[in-house]
Every structure is written in C-alpha cells, then in structure tokens.
Protein backbone atom coordinates (compact mmCIF):
# COMPACT_ATOMS: atom_id res chain seq x y z
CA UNK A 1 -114.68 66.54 -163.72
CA UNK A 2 -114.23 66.91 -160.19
CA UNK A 3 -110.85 68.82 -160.13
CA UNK A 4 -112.10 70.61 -163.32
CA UNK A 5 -114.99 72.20 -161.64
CA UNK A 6 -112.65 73.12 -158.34
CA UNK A 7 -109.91 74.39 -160.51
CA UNK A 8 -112.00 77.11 -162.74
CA UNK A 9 -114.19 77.52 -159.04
CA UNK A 10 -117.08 76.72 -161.63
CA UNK A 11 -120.75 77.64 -160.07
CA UNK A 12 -122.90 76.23 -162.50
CA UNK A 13 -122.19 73.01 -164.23
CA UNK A 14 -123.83 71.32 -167.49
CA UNK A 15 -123.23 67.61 -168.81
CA UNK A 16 -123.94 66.06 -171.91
CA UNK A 17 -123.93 61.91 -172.59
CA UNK A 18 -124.42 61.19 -169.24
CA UNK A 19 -125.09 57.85 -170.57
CA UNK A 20 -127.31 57.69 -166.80
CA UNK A 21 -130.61 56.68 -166.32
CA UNK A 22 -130.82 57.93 -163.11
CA UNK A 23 -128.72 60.58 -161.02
CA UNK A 24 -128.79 60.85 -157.20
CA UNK A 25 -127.12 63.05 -155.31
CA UNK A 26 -124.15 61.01 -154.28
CA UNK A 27 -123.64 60.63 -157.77
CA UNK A 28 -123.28 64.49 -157.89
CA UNK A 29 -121.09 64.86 -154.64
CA UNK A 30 -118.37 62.34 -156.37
CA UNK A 31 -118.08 63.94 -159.29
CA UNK A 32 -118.69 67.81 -158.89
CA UNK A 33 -118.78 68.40 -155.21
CA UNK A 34 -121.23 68.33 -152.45
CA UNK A 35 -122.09 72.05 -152.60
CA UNK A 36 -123.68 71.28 -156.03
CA UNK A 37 -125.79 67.82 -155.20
CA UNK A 38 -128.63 69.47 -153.65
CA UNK A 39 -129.52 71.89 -156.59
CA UNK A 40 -128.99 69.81 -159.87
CA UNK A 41 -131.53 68.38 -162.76
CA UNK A 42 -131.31 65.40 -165.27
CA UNK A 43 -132.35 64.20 -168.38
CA UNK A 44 -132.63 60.24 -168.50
CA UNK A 45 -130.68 58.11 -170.65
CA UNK A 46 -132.73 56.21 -173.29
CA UNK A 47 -131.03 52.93 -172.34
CA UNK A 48 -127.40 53.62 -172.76
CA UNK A 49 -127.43 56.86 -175.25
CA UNK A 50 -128.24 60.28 -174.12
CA UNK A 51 -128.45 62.20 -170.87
CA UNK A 52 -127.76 65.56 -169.75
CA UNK A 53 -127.05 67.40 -166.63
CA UNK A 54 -127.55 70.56 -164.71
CA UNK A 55 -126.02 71.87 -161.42
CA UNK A 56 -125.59 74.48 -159.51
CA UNK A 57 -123.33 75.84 -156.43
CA UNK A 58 -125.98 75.95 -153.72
CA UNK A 59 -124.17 78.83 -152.77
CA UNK A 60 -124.60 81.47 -155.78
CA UNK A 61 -128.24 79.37 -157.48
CA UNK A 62 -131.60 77.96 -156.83
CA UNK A 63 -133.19 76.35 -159.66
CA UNK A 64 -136.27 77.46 -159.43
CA UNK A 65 -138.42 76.10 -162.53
CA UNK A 66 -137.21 72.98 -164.23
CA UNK A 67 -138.45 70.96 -167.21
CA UNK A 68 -137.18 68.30 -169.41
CA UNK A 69 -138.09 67.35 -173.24
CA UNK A 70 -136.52 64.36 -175.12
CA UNK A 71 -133.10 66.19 -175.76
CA UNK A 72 -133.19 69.14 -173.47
CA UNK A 73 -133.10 69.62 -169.82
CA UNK A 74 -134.39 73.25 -168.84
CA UNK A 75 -134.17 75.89 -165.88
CA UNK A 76 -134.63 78.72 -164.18
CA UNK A 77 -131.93 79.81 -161.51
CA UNK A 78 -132.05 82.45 -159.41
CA UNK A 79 -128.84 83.94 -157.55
CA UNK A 80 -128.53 84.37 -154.36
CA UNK A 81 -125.50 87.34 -154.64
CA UNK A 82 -128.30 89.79 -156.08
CA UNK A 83 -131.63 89.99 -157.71
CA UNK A 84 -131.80 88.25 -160.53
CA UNK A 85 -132.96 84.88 -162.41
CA UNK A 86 -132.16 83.65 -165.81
CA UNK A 87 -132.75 80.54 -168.01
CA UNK A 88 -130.77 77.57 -168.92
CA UNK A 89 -131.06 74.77 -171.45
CA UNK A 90 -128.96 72.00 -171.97
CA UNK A 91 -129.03 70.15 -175.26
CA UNK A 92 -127.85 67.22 -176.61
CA UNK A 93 -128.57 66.82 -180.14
CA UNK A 94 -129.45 63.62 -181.43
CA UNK A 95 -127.66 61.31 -184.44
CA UNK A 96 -129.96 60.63 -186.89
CA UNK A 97 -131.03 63.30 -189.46
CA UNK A 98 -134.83 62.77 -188.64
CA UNK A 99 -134.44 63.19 -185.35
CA UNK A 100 -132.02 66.44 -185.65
CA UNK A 101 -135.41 67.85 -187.16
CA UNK A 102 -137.33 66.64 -184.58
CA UNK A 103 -134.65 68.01 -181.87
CA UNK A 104 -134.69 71.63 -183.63
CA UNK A 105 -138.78 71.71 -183.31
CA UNK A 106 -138.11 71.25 -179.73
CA UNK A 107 -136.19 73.74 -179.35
CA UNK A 108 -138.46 76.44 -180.72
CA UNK A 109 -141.26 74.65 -178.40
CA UNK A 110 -138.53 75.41 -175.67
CA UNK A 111 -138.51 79.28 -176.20
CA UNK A 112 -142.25 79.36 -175.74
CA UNK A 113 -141.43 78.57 -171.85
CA UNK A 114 -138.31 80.22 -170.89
CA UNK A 115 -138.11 84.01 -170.45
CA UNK A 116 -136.13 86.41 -172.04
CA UNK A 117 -132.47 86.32 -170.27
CA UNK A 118 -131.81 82.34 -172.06
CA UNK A 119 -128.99 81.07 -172.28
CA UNK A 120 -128.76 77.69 -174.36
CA UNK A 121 -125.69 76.05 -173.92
CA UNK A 122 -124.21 72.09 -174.90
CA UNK A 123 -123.83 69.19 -177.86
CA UNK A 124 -125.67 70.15 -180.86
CA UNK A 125 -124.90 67.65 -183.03
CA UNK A 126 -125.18 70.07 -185.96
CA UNK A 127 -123.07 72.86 -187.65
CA UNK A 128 -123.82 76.44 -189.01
CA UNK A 129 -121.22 76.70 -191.34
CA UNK A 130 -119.00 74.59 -194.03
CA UNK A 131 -116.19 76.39 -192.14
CA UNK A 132 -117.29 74.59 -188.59
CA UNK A 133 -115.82 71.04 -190.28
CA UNK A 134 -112.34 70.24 -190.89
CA UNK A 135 -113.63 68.21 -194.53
CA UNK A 136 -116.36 68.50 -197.50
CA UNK A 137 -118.95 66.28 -196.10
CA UNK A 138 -121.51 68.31 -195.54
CA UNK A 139 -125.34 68.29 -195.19
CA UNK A 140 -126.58 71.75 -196.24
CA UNK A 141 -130.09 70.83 -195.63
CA UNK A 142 -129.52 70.28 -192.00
CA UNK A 143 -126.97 73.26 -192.14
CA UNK A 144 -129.65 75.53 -193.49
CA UNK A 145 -132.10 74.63 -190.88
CA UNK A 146 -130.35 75.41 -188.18
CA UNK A 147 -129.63 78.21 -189.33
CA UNK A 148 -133.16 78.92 -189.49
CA UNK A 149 -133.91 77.94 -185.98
CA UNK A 150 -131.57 80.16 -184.52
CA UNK A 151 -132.74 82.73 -186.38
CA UNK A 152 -136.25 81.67 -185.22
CA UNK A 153 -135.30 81.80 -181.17
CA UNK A 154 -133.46 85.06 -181.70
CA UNK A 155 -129.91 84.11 -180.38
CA UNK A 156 -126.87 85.16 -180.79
CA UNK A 157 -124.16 82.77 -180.53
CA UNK A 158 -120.75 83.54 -178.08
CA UNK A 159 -117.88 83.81 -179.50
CA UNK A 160 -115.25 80.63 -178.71
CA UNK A 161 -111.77 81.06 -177.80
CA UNK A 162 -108.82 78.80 -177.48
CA UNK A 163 -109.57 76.92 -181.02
CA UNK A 164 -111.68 76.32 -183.68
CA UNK A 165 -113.41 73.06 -183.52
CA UNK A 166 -114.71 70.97 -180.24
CA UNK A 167 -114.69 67.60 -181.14
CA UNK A 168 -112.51 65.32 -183.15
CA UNK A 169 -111.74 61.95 -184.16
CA UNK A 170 -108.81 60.34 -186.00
CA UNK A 171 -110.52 61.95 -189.34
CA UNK A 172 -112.57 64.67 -188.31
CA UNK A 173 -113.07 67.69 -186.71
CA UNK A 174 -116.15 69.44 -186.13
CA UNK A 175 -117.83 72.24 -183.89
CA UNK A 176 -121.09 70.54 -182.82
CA UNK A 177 -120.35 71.94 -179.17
CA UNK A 178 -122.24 75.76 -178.60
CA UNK A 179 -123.23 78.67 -176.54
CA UNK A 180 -126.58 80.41 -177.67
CA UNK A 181 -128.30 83.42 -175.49
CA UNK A 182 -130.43 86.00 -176.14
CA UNK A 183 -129.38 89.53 -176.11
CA UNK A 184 -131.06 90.27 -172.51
CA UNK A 185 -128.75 87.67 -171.34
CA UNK A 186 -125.74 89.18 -172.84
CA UNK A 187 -126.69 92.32 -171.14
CA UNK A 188 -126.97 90.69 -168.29
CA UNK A 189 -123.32 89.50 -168.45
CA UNK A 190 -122.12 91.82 -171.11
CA UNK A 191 -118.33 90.96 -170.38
CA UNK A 192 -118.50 87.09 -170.62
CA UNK A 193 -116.08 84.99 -172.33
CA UNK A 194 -116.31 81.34 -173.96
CA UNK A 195 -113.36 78.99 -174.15
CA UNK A 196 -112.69 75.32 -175.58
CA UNK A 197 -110.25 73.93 -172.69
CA UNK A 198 -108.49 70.60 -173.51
CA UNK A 199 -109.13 67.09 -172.44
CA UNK A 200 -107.38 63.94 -172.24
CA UNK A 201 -110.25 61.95 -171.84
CA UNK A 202 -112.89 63.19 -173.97
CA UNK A 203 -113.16 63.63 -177.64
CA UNK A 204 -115.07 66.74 -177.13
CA UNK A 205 -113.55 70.36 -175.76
CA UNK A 206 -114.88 71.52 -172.25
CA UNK A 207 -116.36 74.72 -172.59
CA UNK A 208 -115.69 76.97 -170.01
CA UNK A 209 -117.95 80.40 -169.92
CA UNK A 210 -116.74 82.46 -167.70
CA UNK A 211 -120.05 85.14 -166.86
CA UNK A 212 -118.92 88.63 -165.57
CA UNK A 213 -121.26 91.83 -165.60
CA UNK A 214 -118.46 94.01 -165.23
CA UNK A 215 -117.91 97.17 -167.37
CA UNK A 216 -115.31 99.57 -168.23
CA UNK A 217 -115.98 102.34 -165.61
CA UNK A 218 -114.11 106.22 -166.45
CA UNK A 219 -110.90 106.18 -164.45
CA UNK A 220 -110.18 109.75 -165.09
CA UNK A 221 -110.37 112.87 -163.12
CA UNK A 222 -113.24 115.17 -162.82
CA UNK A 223 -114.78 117.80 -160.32
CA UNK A 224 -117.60 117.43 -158.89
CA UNK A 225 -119.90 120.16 -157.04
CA UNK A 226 -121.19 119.73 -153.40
C-alpha cells in the first residue's frame, strides 16, 4: 500500500477490510506514510470482519467532522491549498442479505449529516446492474433496492476506467467496488477520473480517483480594449 500511495502521490487514502480493531498512528506511518498518520479515522473491526479507513496528507486536508456508523466511516476535510471542504464516506457493505438492507438504511441516515459536496466512495457489496456480474446469479430484489437508494441520496456514480469488474474469484467476477458523489462535488472537481488499477495481492481492483478542477480554458486569439 505503501509504494502504491507514493507512486500515484495519493493525498487522501480510503481502506476497506481492515480486519483491525484498533488503528494507531504507527500503524498508519508503516503502511501509508507519516505525513498521513496524524489526520486519519477508523471504523472497528467486529472481531475479525470489517473495518474501514480514512486518511489524509496533512499537507493538502484536515478532517474536520468525523463520524462512524456500523459500516461507514464519515468526514469532513477541508484543504489547506484553497477554500474549500467536502465530505467523505467510506463503506463497506456487509454479507448477508438482511444486513445489506440494514447497510442501505444507513446510508440514507448518512446523507442527513453530510453536506452537499459528498463523495461516497468503497466496497458495496451490492450491484446495480445484471451487466456488473460476469454470471446469472442474481438477486434483483437487492439489485432493485439499491437502485432505489441511490436514487434516494441523489448521486451520480463516476465512471470506471481500466476494466469492467473489481473483484474476482476463480468463478466470478463482480463490480461491488464504487464511486458515488453528488453533483456539487462533481462541480467541484468537474475533470476527475476513476480507474480500477491491478493487484497481485488482492482480489479486489484499487481504485484510483484522480480529482482535478481544471477546465478547458479558450486558447485562441482575441483583442482586448484598454
């Protein structure tokens, strides 16, 4: 993870399946870097299942507000290159098709909090569409509702490059992993980009967004009058 975040110069970082009940900051400086172990926040395991992590670059954030429900982990950053602060939430969406209910009820608790630049970002657990799993085994119940939930929160999902599904197995492929935000966000960062990088040790993709609030500017010529 380490070299990951160095490489791609990454200044906010999110984790999913921690699989840590607690997190300290040395914990942080091993495996990110030490600009990033004085402005993180974690979710606990619940014993060896779960977790979820954010951190920032001490540099370019301060978290600001920070909350965490059974399988989120919420905050508010603020940079410190200009004036502005936006939300985060991690997920990590539970197994079990109860608790994937449960888990979308939480999230539409969530949006009662955060403000309107939101970005939700992580594991989901869940798909949209038949087309987001590589076989027929689907659960359009679960499908349908979260649907329905993102259509409740307002988001608008970002686009993925670099391939089509973000997690596999020796049968299966799926895209469980996601990038939600809200369309102050996006005009926030109108320019950013999501990609699925590949891993040799994780069945799951790293996602990689890359924020930029650049624009095309006019490049052409033109008088002006003084």
């Amino acid at each position: 993870m380490r070299d990951l975040v160095q490489d791609y110069c990454c200044t906010i970082v999110t984790l999913q399946e921690t699989k840590m009940e607690l997190v300290q900051a040395a914990d942080i400086s091993e495996s990110l870097g030490a600009r990033f172990s004085s402005q993180f926040i974690f979710l606990p395991t619940e014993g060896t299942r779960g977790g979820a992590l954010i951190a920032v670059d001490k540099d370019y954030y301060t978290i600001t507000h920070s909350e965490h429900r059974q399988h989120t982990v919420t905050v508010c950053v603020a940079s410190s290159q200009c004036a502005t602060s936006w939300w985060i939430t991690v997920v990590y969406g539970p197994q079990g098709d109860h608790e994937k209910i449960e888990f979308m009820r939480e999230l539409r608790d969530v949006k009662a909090v955060v403000g309107d630049q939101w970005l939700v970002i992580g594991d989901f657990n869940l798909i949209l569409q038949a087309e987001d799993k590589s076989n027929d085994n689907l659960n359009q119940r679960l499908m349908g509702e979260f649907r329905s939930t993102i259509n409740f929160l307002e988001l608008k999902e970002l686009s993925l490059r670099g391939r089509k599904f973000t997690w596999s197995n020796n049968t299966t492929q799926t895209r469980i992993d996601r990038a939600f935000c809200t369309v102050e966000w996006d005009l926030l960062l109108p320019a950013s980009m999501l990609h699925a990088l590949s891993s040799t040790v994780s069945d799951h993709s790293p996602l990689l967004l890359v924020g930029a609030s650049a624009t095309n500017t006019f490049r052409g010529f033109r008088f002006e009058s003084f």
